[in-house]
N, C-alpha and C. Protein backbone atom coordinates (compact mmCIF):
# COMPACT_ATOMS: atom_id res chain seq x y z
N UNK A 1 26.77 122.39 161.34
CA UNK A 1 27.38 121.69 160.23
C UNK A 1 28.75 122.30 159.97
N UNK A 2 29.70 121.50 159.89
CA UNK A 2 31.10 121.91 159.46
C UNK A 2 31.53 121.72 157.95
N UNK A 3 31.71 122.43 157.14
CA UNK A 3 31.91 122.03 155.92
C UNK A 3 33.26 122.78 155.07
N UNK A 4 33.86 121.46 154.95
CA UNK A 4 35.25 121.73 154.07
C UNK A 4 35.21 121.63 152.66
N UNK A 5 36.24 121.73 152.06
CA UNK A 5 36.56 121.68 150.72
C UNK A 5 37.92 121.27 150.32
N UNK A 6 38.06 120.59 148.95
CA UNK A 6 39.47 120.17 148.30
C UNK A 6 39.47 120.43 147.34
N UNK A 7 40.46 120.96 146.34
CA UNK A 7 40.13 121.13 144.68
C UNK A 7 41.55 120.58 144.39
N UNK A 8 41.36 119.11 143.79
CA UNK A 8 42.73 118.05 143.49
C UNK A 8 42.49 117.80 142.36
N UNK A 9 43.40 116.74 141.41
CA UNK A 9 43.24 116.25 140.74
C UNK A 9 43.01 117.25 138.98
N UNK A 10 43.86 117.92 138.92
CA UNK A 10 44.06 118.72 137.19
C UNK A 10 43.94 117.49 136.42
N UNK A 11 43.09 117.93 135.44
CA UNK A 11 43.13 116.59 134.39
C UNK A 11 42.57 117.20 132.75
N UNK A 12 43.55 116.86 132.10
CA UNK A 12 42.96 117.79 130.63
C UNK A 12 42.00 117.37 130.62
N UNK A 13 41.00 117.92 129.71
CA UNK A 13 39.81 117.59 129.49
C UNK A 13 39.65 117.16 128.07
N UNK A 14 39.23 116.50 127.15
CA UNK A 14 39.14 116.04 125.58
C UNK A 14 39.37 117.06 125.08
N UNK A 15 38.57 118.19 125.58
CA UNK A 15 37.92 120.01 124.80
C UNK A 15 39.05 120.66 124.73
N UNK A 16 40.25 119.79 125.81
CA UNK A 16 41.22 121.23 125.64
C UNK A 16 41.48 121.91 126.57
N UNK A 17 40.79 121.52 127.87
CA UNK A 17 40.71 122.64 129.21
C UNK A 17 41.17 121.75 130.29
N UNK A 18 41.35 122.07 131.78
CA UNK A 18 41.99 121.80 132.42
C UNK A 18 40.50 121.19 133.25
N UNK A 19 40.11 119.90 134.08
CA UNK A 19 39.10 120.52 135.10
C UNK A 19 39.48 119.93 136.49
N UNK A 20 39.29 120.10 137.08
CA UNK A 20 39.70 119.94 139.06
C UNK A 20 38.22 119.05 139.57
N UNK A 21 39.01 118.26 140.23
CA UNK A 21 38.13 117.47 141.47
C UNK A 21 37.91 118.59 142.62
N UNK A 22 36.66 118.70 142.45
CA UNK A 22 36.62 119.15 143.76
C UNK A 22 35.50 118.55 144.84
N UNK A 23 35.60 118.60 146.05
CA UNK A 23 35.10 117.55 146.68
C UNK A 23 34.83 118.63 148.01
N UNK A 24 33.29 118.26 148.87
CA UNK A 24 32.85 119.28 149.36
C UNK A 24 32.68 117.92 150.69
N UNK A 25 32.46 118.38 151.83
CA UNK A 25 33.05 117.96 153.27
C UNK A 25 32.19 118.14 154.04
N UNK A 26 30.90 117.38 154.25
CA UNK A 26 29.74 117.86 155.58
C UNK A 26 30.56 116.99 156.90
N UNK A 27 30.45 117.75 157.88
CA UNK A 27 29.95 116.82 159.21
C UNK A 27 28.85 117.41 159.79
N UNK A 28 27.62 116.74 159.67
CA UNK A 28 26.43 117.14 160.98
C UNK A 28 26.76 116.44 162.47
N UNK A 29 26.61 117.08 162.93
CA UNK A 29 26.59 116.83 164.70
C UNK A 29 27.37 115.95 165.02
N UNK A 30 28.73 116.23 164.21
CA UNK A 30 29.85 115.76 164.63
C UNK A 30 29.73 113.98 164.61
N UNK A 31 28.43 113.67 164.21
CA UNK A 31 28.52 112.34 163.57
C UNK A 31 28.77 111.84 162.46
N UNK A 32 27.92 112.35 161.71
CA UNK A 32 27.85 111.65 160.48
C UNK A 32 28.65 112.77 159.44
N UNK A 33 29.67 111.97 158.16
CA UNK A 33 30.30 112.85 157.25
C UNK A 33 29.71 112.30 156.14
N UNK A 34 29.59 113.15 155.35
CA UNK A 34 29.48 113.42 153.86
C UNK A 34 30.06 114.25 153.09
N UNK A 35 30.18 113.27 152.01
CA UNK A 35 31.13 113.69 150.54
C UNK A 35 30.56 114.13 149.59
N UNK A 36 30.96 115.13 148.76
CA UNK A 36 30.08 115.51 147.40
C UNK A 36 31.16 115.72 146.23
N UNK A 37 31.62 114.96 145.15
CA UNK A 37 32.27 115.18 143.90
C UNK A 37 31.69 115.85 143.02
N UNK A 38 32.51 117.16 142.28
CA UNK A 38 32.13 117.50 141.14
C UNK A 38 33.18 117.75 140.71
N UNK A 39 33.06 118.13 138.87
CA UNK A 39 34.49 118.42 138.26
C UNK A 39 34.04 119.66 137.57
N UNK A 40 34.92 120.58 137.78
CA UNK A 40 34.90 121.94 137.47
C UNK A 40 36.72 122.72 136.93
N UNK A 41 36.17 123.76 135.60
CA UNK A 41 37.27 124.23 134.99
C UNK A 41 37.47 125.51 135.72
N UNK A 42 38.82 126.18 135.27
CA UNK A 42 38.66 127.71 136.05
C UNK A 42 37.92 128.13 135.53
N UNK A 43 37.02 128.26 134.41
CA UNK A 43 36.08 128.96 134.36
C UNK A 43 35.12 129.31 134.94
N UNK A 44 34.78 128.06 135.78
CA UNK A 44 33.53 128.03 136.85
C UNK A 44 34.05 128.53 137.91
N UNK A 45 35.08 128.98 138.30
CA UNK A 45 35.42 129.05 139.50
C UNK A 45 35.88 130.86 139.36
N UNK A 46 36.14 131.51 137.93
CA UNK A 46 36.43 132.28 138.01
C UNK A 46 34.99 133.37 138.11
N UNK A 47 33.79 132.62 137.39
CA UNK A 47 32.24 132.83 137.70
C UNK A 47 31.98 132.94 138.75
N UNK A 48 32.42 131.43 140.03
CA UNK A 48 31.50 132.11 141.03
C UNK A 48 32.03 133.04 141.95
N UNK A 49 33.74 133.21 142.00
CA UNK A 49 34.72 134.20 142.47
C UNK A 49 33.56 135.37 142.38
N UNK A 50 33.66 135.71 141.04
CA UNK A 50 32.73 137.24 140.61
C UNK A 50 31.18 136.85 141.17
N UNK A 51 30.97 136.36 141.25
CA UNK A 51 29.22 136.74 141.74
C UNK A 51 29.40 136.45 143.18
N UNK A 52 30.27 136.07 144.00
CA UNK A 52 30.16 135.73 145.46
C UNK A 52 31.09 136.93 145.74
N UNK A 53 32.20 137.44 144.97
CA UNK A 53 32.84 138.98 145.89
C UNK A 53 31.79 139.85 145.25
N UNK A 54 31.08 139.71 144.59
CA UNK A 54 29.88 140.94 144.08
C UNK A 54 28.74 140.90 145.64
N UNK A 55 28.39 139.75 145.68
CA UNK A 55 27.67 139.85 146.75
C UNK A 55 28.28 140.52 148.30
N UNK A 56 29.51 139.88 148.46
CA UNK A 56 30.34 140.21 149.53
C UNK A 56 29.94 141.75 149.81
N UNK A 57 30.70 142.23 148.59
CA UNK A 57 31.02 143.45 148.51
C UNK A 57 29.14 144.47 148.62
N UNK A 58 28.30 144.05 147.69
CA UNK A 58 26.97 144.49 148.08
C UNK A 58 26.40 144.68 149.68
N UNK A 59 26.82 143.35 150.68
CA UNK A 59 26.31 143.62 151.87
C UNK A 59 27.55 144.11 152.81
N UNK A 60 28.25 144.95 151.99
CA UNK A 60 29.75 145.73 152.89
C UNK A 60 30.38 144.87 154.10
N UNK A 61 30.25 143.50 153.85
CA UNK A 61 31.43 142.69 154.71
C UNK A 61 31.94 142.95 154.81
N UNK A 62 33.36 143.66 156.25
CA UNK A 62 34.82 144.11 156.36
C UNK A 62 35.46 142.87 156.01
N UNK A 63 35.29 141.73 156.47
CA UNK A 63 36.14 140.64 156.00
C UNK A 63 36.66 140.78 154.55
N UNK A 64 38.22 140.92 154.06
CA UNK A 64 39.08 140.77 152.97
C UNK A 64 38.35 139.73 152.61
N UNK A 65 37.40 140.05 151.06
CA UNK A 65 37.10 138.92 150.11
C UNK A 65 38.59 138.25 149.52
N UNK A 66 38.82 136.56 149.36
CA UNK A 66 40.28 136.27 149.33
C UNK A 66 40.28 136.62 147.60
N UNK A 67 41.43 136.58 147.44
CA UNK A 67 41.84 137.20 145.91
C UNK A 67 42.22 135.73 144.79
N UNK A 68 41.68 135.77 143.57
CA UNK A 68 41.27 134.49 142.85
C UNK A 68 42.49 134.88 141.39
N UNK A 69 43.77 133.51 141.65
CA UNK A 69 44.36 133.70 140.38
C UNK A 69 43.53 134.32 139.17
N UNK A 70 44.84 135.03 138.72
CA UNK A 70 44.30 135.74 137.01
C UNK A 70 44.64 134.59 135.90
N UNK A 71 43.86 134.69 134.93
CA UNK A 71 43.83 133.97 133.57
C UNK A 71 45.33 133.96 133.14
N UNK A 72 45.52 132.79 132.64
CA UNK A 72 46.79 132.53 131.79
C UNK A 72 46.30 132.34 130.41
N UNK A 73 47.45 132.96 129.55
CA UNK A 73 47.18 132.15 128.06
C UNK A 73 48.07 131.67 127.30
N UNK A 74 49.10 131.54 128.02
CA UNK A 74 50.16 130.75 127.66
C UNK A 74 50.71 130.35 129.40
N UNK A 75 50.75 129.45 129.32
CA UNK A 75 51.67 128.50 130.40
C UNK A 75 50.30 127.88 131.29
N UNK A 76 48.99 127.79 130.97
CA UNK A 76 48.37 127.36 131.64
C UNK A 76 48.32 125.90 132.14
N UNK A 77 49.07 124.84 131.43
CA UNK A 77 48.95 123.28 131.72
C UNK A 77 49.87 123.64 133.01
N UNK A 78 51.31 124.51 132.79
CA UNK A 78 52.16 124.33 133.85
C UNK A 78 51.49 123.51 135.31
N UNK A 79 52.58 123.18 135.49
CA UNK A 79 52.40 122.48 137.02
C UNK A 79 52.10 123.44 138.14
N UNK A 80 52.92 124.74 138.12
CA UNK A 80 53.13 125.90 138.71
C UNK A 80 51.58 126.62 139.12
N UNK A 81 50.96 126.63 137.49
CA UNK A 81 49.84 127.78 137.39
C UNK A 81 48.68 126.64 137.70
N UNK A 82 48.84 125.23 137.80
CA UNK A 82 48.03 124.23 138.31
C UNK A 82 47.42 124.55 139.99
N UNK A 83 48.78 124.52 140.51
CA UNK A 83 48.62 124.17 141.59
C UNK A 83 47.92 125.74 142.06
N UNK A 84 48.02 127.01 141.55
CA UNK A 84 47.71 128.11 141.80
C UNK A 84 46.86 128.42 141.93
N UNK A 85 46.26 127.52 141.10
CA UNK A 85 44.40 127.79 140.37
C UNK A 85 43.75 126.74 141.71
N UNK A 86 44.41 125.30 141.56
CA UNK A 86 43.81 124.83 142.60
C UNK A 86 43.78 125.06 144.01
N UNK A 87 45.33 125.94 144.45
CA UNK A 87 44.78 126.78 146.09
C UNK A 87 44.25 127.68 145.67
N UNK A 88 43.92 128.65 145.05
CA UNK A 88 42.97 129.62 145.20
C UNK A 88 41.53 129.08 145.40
N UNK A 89 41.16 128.15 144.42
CA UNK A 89 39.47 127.38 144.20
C UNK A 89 39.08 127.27 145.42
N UNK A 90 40.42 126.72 145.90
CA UNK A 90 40.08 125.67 147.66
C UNK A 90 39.98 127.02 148.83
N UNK A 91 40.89 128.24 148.40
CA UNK A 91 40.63 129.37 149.38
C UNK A 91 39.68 129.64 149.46
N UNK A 92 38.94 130.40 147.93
CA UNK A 92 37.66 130.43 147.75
C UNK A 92 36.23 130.01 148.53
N UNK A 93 36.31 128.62 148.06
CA UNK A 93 35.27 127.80 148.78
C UNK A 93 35.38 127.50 150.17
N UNK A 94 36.46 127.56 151.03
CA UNK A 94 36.28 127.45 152.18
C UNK A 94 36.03 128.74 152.76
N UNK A 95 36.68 130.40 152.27
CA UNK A 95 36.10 131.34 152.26
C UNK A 95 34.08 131.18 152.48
N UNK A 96 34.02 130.97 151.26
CA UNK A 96 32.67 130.77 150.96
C UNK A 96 31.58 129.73 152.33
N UNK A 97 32.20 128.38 152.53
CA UNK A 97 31.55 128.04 153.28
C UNK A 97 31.82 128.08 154.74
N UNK A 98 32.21 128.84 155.16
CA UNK A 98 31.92 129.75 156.49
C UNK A 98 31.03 130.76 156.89
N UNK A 99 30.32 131.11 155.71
CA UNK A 99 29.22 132.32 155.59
C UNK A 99 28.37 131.96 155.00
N UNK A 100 27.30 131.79 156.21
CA UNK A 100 25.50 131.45 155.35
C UNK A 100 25.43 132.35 154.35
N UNK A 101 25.45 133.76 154.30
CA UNK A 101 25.08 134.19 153.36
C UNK A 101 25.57 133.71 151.92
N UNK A 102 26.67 133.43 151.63
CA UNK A 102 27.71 132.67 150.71
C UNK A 102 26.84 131.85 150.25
N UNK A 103 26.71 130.73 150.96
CA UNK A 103 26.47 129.69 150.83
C UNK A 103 24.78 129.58 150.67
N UNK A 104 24.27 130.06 150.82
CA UNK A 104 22.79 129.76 150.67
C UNK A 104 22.41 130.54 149.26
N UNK A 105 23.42 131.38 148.72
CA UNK A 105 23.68 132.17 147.02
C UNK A 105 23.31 130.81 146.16
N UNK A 106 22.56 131.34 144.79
CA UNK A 106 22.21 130.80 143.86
C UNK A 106 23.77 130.36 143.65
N UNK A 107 24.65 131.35 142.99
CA UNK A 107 25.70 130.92 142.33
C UNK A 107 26.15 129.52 143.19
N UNK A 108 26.20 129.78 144.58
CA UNK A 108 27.12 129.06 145.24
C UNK A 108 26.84 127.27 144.63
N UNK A 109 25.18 127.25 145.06
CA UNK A 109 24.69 126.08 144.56
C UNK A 109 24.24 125.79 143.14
N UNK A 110 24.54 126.47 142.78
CA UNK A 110 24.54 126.19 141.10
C UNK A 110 26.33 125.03 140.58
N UNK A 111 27.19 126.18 141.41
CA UNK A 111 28.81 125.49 141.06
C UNK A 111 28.77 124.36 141.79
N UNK A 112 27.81 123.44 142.22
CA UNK A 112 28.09 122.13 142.79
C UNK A 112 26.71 121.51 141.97
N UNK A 113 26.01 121.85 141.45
CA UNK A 113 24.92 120.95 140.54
C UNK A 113 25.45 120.01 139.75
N UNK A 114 25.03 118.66 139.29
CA UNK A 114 25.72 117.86 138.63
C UNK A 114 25.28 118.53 137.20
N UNK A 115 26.19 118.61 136.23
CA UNK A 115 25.95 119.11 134.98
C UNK A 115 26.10 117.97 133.87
């Protein structure tokens, strides 16, 4: 199974927060593709950052866990700190789904549950 990731689409949210399309990428046996939508804030993403480099780091992977923008609290709508949040998400998760271990994590499949 080959599986990608995209994190597009910033869109305020009613609440006040920012949340991202993100969209998850199967191909099995190079036939058949599948799509999966969810919408997620940095918050969720700054959650599963921490419980997936916690794990990383628990089973002493040499692989560089990739490094996940820091919190803004002023300038966060920017376009700038948009697009920052959304390549990191997308580093993240493609980080993430290259490694069964990653990926078979509670957290991992929790941040794609429909909520």
């Amino acid at each position: 199974m080959v599986r990608c990731f995209e994190v597009t689409d910033p869109t305020l949210h009613s609440k006040g927060h920012t949340i991202y399309k993100v969209t998850q990428k199967f191909t099995l046996f190079h036939m058949n593709s599948f799509q999966f939508v969810v919408w997620r804030r940095y918050n969720d993403f700054k959650k599963l950052h921490k419980a997936m480099h916690s794990l990383h780091m628990a089973l002493q992977r040499k692989e560089e866990f990739p490094p996940f923008v820091g919190a803004k609290v002023f300038g966060r709508f920017d376009s700038g700190v948009l697009t920052q949040r959304m390549q990191s998400g997308q580093d993240l998760l493609n980080f993430i789904g290259q490694r069964h271990y990653l990926v078979a994590n509670k957290a991992f499949q929790v941040f794609f549950q429909v909520k």
